[in-house]
PDB file of N, CA and C in Angstrom:
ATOM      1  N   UNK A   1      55.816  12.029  28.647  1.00  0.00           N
ATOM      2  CA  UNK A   1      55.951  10.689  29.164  1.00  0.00           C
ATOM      3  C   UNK A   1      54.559  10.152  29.529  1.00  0.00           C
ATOM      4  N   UNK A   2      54.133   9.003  29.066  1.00  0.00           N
ATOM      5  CA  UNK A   2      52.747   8.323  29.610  1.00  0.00           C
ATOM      6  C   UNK A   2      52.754   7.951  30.779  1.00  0.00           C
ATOM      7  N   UNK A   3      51.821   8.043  31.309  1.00  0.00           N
ATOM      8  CA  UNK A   3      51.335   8.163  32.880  1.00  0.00           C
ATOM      9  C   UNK A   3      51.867   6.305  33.361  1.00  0.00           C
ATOM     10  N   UNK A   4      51.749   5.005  32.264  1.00  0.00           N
ATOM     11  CA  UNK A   4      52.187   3.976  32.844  1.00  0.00           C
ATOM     12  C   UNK A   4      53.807   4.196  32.787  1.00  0.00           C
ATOM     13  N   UNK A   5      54.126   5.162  32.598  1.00  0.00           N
ATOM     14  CA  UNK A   5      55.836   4.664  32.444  1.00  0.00           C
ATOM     15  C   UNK A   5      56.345   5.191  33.273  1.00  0.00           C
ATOM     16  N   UNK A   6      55.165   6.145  34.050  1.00  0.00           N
ATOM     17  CA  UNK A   6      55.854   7.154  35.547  1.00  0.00           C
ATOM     18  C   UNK A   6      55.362   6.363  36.936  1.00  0.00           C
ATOM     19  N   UNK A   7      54.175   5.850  36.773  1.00  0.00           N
ATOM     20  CA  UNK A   7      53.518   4.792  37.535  1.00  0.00           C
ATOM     21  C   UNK A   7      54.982   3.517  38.053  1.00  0.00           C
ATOM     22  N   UNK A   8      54.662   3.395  39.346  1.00  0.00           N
ATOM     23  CA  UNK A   8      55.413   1.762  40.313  1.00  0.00           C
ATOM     24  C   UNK A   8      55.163   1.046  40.518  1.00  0.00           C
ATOM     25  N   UNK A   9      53.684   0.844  40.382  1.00  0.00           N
ATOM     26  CA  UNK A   9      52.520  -0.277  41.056  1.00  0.00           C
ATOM     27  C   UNK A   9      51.435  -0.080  40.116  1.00  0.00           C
ATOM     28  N   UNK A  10      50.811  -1.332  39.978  1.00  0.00           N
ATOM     29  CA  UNK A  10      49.261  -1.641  39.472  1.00  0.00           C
ATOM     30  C   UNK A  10      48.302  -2.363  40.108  1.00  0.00           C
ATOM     31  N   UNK A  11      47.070  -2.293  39.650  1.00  0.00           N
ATOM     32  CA  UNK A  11      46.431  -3.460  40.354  1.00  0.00           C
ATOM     33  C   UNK A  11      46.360  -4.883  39.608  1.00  0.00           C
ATOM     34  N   UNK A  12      45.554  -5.488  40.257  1.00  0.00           N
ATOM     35  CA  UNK A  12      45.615  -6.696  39.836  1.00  0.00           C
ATOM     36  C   UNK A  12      45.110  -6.618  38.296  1.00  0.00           C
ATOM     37  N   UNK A  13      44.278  -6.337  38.124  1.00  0.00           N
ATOM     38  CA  UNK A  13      43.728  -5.873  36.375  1.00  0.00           C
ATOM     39  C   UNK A  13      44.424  -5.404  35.397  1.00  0.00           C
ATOM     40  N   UNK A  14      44.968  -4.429  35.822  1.00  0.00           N
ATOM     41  CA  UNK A  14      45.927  -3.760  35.320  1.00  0.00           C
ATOM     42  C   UNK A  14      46.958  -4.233  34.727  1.00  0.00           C
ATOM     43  N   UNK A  15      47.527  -5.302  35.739  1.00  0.00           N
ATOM     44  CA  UNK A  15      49.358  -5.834  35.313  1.00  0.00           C
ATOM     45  C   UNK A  15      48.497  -7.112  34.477  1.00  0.00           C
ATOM     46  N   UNK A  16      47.412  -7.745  34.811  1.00  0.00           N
ATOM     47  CA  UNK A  16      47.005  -8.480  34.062  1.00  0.00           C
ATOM     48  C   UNK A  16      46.887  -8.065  32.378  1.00  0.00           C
ATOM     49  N   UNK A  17      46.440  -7.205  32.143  1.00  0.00           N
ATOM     50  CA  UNK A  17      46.081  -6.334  30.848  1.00  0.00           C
ATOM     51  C   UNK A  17      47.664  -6.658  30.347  1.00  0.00           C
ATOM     52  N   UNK A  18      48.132  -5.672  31.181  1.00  0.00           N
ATOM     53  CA  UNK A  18      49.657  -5.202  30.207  1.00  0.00           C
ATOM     54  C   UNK A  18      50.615  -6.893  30.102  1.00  0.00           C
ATOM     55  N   UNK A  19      50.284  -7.515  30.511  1.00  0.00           N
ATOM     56  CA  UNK A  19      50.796  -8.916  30.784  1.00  0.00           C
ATOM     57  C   UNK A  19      50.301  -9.556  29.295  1.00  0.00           C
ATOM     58  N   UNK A  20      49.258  -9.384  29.233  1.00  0.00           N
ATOM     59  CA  UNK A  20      47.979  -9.839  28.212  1.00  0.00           C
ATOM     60  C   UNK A  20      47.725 -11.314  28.986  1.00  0.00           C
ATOM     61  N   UNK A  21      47.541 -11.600  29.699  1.00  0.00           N
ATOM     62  CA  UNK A  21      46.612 -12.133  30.866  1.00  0.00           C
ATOM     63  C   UNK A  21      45.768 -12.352  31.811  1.00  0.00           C
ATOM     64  N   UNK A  22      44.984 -13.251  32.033  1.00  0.00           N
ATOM     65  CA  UNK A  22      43.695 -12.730  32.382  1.00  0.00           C
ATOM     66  C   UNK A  22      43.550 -12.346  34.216  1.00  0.00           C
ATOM     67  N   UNK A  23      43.169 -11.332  34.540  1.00  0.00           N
ATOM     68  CA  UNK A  23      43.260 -11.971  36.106  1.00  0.00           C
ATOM     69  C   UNK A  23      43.192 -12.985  36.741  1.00  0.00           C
ATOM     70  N   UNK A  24      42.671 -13.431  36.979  1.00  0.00           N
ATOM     71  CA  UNK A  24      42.776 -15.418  37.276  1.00  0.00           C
ATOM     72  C   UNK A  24      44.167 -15.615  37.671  1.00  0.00           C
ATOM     73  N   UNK A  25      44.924 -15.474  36.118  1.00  0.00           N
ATOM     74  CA  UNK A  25      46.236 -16.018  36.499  1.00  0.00           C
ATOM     75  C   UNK A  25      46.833 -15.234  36.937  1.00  0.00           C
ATOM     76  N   UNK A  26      47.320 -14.215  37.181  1.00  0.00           N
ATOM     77  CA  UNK A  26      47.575 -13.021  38.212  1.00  0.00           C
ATOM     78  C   UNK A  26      47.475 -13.727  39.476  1.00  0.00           C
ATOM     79  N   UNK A  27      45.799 -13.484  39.878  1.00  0.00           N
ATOM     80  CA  UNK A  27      45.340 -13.601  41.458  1.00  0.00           C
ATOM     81  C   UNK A  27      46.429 -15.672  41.583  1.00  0.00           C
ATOM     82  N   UNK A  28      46.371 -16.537  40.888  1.00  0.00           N
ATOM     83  CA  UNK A  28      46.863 -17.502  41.501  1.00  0.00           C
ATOM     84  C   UNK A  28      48.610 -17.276  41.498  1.00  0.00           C
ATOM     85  N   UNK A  29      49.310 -16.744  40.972  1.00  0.00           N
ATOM     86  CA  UNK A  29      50.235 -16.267  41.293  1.00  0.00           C
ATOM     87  C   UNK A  29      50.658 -15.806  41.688  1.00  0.00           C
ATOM     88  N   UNK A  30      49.883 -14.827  42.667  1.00  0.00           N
ATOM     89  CA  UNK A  30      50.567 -14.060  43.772  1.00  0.00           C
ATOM     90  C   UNK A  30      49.638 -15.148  45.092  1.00  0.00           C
ATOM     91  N   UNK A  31      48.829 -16.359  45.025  1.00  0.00           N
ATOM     92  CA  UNK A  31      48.300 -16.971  46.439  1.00  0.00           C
ATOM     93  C   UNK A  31      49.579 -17.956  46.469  1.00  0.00           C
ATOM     94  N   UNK A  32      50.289 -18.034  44.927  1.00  0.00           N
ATOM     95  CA  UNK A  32      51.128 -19.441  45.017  1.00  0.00           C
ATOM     96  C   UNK A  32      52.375 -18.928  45.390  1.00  0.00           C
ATOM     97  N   UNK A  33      52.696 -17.757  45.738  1.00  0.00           N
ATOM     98  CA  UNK A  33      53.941 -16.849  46.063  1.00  0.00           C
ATOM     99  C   UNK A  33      54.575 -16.862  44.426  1.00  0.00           C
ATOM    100  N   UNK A  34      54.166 -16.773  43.405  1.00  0.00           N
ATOM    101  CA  UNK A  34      55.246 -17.084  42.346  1.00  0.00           C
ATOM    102  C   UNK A  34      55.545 -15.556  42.069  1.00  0.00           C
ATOM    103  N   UNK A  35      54.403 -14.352  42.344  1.00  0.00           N
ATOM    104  CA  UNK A  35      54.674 -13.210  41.933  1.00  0.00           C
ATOM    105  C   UNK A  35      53.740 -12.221  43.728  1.00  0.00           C
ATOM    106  N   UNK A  36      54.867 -11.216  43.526  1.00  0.00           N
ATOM    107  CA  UNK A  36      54.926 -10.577  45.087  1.00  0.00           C
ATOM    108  C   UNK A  36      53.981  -9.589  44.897  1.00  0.00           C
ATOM    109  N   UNK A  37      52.720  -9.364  45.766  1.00  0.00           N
ATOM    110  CA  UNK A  37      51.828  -8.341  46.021  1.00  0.00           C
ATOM    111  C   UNK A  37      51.844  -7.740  46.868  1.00  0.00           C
ATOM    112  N   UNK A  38      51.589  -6.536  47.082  1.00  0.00           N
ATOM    113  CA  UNK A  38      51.166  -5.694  48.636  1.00  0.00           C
ATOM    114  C   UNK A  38      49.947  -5.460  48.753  1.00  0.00           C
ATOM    115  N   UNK A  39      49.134  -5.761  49.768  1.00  0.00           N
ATOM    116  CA  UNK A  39      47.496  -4.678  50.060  1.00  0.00           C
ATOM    117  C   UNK A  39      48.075  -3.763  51.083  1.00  0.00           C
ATOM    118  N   UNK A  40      47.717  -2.666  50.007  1.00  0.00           N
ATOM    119  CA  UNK A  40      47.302  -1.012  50.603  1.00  0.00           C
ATOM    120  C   UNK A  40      45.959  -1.004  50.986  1.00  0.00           C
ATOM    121  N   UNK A  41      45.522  -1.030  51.727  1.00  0.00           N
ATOM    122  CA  UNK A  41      43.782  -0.453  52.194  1.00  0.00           C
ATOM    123  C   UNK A  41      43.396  -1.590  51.483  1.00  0.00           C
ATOM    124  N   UNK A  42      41.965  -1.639  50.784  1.00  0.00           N
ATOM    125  CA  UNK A  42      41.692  -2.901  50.219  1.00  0.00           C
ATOM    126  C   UNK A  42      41.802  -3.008  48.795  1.00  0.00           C
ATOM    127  N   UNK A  43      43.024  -2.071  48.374  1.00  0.00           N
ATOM    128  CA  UNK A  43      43.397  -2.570  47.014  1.00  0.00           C
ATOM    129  C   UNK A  43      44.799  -3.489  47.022  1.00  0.00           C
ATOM    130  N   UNK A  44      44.851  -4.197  46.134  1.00  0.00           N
ATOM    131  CA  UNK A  44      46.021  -5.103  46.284  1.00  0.00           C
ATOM    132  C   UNK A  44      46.757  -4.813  44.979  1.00  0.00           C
ATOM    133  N   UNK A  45      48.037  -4.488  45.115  1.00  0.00           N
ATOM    134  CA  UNK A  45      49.217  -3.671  43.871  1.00  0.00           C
ATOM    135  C   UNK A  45      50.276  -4.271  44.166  1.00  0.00           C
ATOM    136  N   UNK A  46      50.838  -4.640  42.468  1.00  0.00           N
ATOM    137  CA  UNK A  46      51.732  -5.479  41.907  1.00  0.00           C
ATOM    138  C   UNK A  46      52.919  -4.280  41.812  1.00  0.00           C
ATOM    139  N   UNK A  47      54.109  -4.506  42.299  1.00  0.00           N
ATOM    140  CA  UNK A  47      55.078  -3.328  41.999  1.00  0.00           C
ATOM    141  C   UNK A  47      55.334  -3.598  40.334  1.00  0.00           C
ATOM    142  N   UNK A  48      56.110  -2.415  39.581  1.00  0.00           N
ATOM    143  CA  UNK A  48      56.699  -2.770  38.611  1.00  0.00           C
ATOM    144  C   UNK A  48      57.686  -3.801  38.051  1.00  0.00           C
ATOM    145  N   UNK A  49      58.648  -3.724  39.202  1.00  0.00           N
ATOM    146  CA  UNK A  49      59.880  -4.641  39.327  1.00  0.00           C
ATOM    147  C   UNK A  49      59.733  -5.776  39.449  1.00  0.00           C
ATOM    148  N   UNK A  50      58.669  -6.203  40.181  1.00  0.00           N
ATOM    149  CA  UNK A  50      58.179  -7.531  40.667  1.00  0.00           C
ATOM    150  C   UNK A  50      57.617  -8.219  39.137  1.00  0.00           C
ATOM    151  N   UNK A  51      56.813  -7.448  38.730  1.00  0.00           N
ATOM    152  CA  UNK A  51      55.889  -8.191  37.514  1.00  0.00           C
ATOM    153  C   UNK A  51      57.161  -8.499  36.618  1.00  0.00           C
ATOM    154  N   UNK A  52      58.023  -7.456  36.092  1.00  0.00           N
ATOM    155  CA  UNK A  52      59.114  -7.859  35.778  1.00  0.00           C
ATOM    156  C   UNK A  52      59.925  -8.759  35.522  1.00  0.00           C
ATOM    157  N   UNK A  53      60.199  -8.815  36.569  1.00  0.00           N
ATOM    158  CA  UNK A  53      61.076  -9.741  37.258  1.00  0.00           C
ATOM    159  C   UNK A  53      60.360 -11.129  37.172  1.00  0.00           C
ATOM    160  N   UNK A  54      59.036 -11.523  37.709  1.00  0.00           N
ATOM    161  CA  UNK A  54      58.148 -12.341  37.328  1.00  0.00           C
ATOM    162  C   UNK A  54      58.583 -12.419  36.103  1.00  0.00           C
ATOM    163  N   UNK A  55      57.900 -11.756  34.884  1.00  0.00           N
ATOM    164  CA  UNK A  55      57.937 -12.461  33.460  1.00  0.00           C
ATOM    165  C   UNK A  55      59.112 -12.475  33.382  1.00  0.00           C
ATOM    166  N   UNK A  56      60.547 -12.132  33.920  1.00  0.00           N
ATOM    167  CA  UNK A  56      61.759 -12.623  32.656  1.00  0.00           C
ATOM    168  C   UNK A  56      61.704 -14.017  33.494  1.00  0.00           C
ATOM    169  N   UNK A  57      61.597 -14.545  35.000  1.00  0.00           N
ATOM    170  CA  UNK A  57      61.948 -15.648  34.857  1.00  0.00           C
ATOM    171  C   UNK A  57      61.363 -16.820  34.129  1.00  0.00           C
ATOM    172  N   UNK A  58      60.182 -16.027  33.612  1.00  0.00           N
ATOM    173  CA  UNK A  58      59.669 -17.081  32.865  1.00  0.00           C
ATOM    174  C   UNK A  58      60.217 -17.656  31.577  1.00  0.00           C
ATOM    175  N   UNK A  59      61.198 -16.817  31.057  1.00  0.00           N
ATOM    176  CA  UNK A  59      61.777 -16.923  29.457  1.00  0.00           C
ATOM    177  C   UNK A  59      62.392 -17.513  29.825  1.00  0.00           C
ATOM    178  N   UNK A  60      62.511 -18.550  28.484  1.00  0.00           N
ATOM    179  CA  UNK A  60      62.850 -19.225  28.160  1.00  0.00           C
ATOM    180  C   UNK A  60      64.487 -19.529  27.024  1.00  0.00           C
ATOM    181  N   UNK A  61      65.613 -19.101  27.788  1.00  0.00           N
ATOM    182  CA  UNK A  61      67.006 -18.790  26.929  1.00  0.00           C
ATOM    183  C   UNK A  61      67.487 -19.974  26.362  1.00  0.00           C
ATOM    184  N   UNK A  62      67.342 -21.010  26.478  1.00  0.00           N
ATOM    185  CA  UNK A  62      67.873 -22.045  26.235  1.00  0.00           C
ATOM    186  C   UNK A  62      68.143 -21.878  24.629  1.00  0.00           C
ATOM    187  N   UNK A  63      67.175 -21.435  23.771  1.00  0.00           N
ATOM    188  CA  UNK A  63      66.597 -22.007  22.612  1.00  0.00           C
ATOM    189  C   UNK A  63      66.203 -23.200  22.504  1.00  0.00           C
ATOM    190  N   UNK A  64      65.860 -23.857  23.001  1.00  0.00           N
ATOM    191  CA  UNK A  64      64.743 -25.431  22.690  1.00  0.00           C
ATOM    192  C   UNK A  64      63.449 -25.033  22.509  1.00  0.00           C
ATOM    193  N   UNK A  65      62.924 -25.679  21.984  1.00  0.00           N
ATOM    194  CA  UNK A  65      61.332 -25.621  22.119  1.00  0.00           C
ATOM    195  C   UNK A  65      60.466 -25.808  23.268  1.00  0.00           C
ATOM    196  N   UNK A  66      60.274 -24.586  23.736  1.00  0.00           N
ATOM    197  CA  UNK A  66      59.054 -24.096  24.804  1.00  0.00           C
ATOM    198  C   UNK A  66      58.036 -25.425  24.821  1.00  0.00           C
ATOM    199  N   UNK A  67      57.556 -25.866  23.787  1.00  0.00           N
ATOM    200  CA  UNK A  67      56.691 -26.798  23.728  1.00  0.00           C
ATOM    201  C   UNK A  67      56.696 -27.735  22.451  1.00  0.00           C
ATOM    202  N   UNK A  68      57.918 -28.811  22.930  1.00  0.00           N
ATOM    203  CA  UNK A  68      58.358 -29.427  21.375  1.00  0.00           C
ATOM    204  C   UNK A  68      56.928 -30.724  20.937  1.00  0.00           C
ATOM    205  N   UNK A  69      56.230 -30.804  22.274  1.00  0.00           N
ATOM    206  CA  UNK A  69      55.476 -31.586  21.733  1.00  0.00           C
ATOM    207  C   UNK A  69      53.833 -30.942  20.465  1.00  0.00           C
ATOM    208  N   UNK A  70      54.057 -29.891  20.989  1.00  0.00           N
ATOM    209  CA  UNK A  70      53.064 -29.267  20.103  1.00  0.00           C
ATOM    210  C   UNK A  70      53.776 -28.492  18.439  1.00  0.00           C
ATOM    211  N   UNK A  71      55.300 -28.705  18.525  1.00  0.00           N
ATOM    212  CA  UNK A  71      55.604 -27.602  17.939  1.00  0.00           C
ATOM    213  C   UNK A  71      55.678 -28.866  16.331  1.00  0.00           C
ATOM    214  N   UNK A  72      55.971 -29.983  16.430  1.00  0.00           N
ATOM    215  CA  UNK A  72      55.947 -30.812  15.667  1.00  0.00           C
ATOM    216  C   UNK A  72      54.702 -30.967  14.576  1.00  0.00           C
ATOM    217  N   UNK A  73      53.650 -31.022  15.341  1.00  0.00           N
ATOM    218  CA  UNK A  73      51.956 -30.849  15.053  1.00  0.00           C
ATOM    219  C   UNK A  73      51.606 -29.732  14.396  1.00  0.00           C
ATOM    220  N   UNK A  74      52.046 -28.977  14.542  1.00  0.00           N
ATOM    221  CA  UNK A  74      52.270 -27.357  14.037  1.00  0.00           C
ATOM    222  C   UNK A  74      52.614 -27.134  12.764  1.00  0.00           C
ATOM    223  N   UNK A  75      54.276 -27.387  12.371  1.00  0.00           N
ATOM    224  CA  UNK A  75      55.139 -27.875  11.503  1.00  0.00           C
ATOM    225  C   UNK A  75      54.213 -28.599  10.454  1.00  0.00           C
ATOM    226  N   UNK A  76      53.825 -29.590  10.585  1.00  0.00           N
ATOM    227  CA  UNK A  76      52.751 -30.463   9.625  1.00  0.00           C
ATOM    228  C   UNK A  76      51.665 -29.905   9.533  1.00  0.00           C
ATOM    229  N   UNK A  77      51.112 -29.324  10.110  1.00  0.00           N
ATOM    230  CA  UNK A  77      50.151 -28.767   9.747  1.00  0.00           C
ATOM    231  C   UNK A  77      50.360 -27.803   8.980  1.00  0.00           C
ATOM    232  N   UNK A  78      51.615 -26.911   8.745  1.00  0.00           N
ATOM    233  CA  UNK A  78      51.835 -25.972   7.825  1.00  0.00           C
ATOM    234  C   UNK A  78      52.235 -26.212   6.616  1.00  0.00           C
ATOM    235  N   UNK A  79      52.809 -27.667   6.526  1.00  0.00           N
ATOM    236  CA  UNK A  79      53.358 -28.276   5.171  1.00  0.00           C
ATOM    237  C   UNK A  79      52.335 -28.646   4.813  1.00  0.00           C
ATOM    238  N   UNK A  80      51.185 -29.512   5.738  1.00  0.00           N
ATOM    239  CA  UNK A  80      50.054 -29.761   4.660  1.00  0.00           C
ATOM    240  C   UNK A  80      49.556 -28.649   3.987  1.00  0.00           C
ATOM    241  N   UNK A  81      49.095 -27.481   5.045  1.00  0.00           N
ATOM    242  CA  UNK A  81      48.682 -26.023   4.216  1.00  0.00           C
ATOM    243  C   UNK A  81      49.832 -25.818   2.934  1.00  0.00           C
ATOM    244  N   UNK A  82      50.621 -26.046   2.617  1.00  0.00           N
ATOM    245  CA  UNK A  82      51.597 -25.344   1.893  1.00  0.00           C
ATOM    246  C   UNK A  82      51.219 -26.000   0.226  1.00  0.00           C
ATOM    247  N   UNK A  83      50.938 -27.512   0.515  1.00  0.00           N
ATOM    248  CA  UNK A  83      50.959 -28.310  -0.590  1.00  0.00           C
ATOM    249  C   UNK A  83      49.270 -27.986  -1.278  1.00  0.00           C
ATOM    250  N   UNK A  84      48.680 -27.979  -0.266  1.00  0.00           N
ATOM    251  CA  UNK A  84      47.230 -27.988  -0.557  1.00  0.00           C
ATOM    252  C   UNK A  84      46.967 -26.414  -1.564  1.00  0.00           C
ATOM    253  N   UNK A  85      47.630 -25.567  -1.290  1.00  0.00           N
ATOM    254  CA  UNK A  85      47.190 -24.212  -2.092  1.00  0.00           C
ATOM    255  C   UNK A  85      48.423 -24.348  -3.289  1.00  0.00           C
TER     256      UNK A  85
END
């Protein structure tokens, strides 16, 4: 078993990495309460459950478009690629 899958907590770097996000947005998400931290001594650790729990509320179930205004722009831009080759 790999040592992150026995692990409960990370640091801030850390959950950032496995997130694929940069710290930044980490550190403002846990000042904006959106995601729950603890400081132990002067390290500050993200539980597992929490980060979790964080990213599913972020998904998006609906099926609509996450971002219909960009997704249009996108679309055309791939039909132009399509015609052009």
């Amino acid at each position: 078993m790999k040592e992150q899958e026995l692990r409960i907590s990370f640091s801030v770097d850390e959950s950032a990495k496995m997130c694929g996000l940069c710290s930044k947005t980490i550190w403002e998400k846990i000042h904006t309460g959106e995601l729950r931290a603890a400081r132990v001594g002067s390290r500050v650790l993200i539980i597992k459950s929490d980060l979790e729990a964080w990213l599913n509320s972020l998904a998006d179930t609906s099926g609509t478009l996450v971002r219909p205004d960009l997704s249009e722009s996108v679309i055309t831009r791939n039909r132009m690629r399509r015609k052009i080759r």
